[in-house]
C-alpha atoms as a PDB file:
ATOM      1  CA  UNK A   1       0.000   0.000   0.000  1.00  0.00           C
ATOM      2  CA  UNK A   2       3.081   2.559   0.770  1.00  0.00           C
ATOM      3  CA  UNK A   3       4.198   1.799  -2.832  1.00  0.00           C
ATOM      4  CA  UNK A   4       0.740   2.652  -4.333  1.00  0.00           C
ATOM      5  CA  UNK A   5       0.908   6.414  -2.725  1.00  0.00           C
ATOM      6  CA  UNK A   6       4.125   7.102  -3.944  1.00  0.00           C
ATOM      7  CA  UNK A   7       3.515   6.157  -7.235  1.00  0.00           C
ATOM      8  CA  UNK A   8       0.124   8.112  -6.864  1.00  0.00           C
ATOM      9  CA  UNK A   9       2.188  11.455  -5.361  1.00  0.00           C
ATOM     10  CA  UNK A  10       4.853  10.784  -7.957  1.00  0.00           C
ATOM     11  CA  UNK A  11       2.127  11.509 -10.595  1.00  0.00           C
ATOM     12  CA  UNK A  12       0.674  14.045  -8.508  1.00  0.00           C
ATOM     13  CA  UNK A  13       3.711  16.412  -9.199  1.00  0.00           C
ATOM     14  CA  UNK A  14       4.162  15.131 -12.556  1.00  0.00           C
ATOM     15  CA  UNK A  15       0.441  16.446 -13.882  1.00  0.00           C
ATOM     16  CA  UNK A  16       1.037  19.573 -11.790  1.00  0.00           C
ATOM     17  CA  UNK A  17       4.132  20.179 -13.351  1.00  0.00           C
ATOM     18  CA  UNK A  18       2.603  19.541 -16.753  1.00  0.00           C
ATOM     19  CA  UNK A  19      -0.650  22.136 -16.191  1.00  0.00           C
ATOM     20  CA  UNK A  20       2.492  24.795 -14.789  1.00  0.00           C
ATOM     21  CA  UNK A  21       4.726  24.201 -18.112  1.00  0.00           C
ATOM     22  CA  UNK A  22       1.254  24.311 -20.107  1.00  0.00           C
ATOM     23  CA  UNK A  23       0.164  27.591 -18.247  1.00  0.00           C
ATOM     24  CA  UNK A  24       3.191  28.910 -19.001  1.00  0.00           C
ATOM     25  CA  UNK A  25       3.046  27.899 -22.688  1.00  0.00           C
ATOM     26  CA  UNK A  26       0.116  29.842 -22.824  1.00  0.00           C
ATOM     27  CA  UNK A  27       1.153  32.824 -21.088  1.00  0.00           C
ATOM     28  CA  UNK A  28       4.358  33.519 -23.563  1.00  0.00           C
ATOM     29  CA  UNK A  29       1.764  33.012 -26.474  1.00  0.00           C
ATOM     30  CA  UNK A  30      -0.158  35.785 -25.373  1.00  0.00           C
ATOM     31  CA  UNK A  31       2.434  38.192 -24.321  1.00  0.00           C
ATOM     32  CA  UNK A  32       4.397  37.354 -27.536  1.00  0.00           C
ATOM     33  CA  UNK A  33       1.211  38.104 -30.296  1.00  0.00           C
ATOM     34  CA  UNK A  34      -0.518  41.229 -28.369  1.00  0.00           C
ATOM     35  CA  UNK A  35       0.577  43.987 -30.019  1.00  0.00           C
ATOM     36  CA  UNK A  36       1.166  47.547 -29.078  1.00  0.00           C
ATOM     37  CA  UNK A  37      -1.696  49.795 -30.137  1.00  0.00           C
ATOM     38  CA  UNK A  38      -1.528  53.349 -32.043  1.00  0.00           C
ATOM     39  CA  UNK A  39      -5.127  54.299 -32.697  1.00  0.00           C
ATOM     40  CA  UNK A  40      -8.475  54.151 -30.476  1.00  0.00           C
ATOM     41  CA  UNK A  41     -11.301  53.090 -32.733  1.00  0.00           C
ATOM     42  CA  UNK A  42     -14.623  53.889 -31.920  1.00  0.00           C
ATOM     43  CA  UNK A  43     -17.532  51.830 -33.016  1.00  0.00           C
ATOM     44  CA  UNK A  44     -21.085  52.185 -32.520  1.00  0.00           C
ATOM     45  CA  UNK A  45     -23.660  49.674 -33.380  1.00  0.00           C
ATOM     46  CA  UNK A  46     -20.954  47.947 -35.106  1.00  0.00           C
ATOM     47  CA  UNK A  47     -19.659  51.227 -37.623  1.00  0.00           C
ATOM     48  CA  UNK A  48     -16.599  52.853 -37.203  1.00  0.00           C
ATOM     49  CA  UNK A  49     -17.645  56.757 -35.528  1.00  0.00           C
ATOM     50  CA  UNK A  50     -14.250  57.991 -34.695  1.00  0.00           C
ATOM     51  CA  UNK A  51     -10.770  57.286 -34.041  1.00  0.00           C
ATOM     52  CA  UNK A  52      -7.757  58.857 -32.225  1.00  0.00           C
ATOM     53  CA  UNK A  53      -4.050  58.594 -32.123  1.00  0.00           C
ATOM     54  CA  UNK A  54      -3.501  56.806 -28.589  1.00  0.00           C
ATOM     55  CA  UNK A  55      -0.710  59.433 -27.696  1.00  0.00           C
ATOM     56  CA  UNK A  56      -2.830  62.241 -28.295  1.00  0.00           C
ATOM     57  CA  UNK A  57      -4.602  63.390 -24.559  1.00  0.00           C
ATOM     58  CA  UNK A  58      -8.434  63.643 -25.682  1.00  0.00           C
ATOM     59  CA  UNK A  59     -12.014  63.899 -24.159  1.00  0.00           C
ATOM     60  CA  UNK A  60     -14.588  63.018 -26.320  1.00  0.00           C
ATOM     61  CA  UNK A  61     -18.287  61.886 -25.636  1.00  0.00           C
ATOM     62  CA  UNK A  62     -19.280  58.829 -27.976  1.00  0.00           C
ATOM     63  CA  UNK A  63     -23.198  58.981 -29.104  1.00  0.00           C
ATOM     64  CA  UNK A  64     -24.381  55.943 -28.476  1.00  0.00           C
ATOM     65  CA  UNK A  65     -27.068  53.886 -29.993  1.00  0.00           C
ATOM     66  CA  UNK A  66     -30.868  55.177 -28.413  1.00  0.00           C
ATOM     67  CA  UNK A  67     -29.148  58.532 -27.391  1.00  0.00           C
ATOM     68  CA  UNK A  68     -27.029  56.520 -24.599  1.00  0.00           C
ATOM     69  CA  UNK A  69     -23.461  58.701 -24.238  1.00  0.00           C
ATOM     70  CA  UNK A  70     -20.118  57.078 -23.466  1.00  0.00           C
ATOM     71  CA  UNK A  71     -17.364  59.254 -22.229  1.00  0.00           C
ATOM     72  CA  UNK A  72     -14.001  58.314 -24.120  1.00  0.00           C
ATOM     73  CA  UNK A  73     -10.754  59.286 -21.960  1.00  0.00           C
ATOM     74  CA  UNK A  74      -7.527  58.962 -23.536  1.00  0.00           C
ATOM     75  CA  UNK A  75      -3.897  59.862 -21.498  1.00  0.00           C
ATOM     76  CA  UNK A  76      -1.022  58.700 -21.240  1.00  0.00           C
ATOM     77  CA  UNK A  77      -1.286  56.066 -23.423  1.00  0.00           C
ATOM     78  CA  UNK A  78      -4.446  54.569 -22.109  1.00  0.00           C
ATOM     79  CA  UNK A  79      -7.924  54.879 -23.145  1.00  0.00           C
ATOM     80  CA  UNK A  80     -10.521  53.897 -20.640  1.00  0.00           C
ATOM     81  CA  UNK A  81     -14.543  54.916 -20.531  1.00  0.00           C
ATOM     82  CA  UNK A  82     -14.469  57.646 -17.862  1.00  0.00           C
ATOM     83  CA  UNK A  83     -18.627  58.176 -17.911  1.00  0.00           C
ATOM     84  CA  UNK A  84     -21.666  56.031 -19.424  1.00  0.00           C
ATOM     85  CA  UNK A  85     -25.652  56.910 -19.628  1.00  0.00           C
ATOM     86  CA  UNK A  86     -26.091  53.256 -19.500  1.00  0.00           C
ATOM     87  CA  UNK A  87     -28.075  51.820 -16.496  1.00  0.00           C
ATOM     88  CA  UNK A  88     -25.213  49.089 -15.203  1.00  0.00           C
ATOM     89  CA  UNK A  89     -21.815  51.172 -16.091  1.00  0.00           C
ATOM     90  CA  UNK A  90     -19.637  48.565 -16.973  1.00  0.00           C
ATOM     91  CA  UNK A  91     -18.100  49.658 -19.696  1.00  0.00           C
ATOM     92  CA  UNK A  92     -16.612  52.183 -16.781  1.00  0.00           C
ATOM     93  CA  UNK A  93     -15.277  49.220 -14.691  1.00  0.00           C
ATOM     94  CA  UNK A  94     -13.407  47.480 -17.899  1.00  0.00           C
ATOM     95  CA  UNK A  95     -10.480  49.239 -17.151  1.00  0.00           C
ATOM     96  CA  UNK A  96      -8.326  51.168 -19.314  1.00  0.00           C
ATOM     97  CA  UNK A  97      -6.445  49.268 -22.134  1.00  0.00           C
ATOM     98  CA  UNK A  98      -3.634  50.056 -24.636  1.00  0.00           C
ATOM     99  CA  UNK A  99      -2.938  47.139 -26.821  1.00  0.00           C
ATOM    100  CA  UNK A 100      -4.591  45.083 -29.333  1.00  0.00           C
ATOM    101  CA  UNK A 101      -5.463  42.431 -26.809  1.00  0.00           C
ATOM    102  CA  UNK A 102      -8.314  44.283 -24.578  1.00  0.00           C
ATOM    103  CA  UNK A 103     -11.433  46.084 -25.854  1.00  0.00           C
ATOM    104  CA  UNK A 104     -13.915  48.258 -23.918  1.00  0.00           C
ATOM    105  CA  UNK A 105     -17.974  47.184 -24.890  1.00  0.00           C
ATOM    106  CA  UNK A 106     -21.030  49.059 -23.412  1.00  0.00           C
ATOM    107  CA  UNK A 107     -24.050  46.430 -24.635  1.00  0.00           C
ATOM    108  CA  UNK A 108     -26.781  49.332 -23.690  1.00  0.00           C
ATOM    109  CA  UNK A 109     -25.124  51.680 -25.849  1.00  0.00           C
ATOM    110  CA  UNK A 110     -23.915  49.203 -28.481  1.00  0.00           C
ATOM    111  CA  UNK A 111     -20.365  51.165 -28.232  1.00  0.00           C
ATOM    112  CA  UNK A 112     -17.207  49.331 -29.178  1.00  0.00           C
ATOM    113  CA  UNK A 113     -13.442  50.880 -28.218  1.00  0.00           C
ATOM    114  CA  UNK A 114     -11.025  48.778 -29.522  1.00  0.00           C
ATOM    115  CA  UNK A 115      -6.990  49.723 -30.073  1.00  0.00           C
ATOM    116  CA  UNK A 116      -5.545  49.803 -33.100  1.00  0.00           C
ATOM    117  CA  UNK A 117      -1.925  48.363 -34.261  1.00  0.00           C
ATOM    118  CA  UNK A 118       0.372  50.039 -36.912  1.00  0.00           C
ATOM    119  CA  UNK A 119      -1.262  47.798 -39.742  1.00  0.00           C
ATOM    120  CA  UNK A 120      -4.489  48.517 -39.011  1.00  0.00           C
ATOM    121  CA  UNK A 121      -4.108  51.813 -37.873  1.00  0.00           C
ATOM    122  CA  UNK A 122      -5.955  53.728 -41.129  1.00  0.00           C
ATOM    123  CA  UNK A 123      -9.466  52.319 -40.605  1.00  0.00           C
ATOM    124  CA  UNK A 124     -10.851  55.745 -41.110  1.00  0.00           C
ATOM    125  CA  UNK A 125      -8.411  58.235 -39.231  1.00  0.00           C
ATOM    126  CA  UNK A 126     -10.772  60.816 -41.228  1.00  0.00           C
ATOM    127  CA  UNK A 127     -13.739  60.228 -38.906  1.00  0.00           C
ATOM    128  CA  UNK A 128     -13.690  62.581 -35.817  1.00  0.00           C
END
């Protein structure tokens, strides 16, 4: 019986070390593809509205879809909702983002801010 629970902690550790190595794996994928973003894009009820270089400090107040109003922040290199109309404020809680990776969605407003890589970066740099 001793032998059986050593063979049982030996794979134990073994299949905790493999989830580890896999985590890992997973996190280097991630950190390796996200890519640095150089435009906010602003989208409501899935059109592009607007869109800003994300080094340039701006304020601007998003009309949302059924006259809901998002309040776009963008500083330092960050863009981030700072005020919403809509009933839960979510969209406020998402954080502020800066890559590719991360978006910012406010469902009662149907308003999408997304970033932007170098690639990508002339969507429509025309809309303000």
């Amino acid at each position: 019986m001793f032998m059986e629970k050593k063979k049982s902690h030996k794979l134990d550790v073994i299949i905790i070390a493999g989830m580890v190595a896999i985590g890992f794996l997973i996190l280097a994928v991630v950190l390796l593809t996200q890519k640095e973003g150089e435009t906010v894009i602003v989208e409501v009820a899935g059109a592009p509205v607007a869109s800003f270089p994300l080094t340039e400090e701006r304020t601007y107040i998003i009309e949302g879809k059924n006259g809901g109003t998002n309040t776009l922040m963008i500083k330092d290199g960050c863009a981030w909702i700072g005020d919403a109309s809509c009933p839960d404020g979510l969209c406020k809680h998402m954080g502020k983002i800066h890559d590719s990776s991360h978006s910012i969605i406010c469902l009662p407003n149907e308003v999408v801010v997304r970033i932007s890589g170098g690639e990508d970066a002339d969507i429509d740099a025309t809309i303000h």
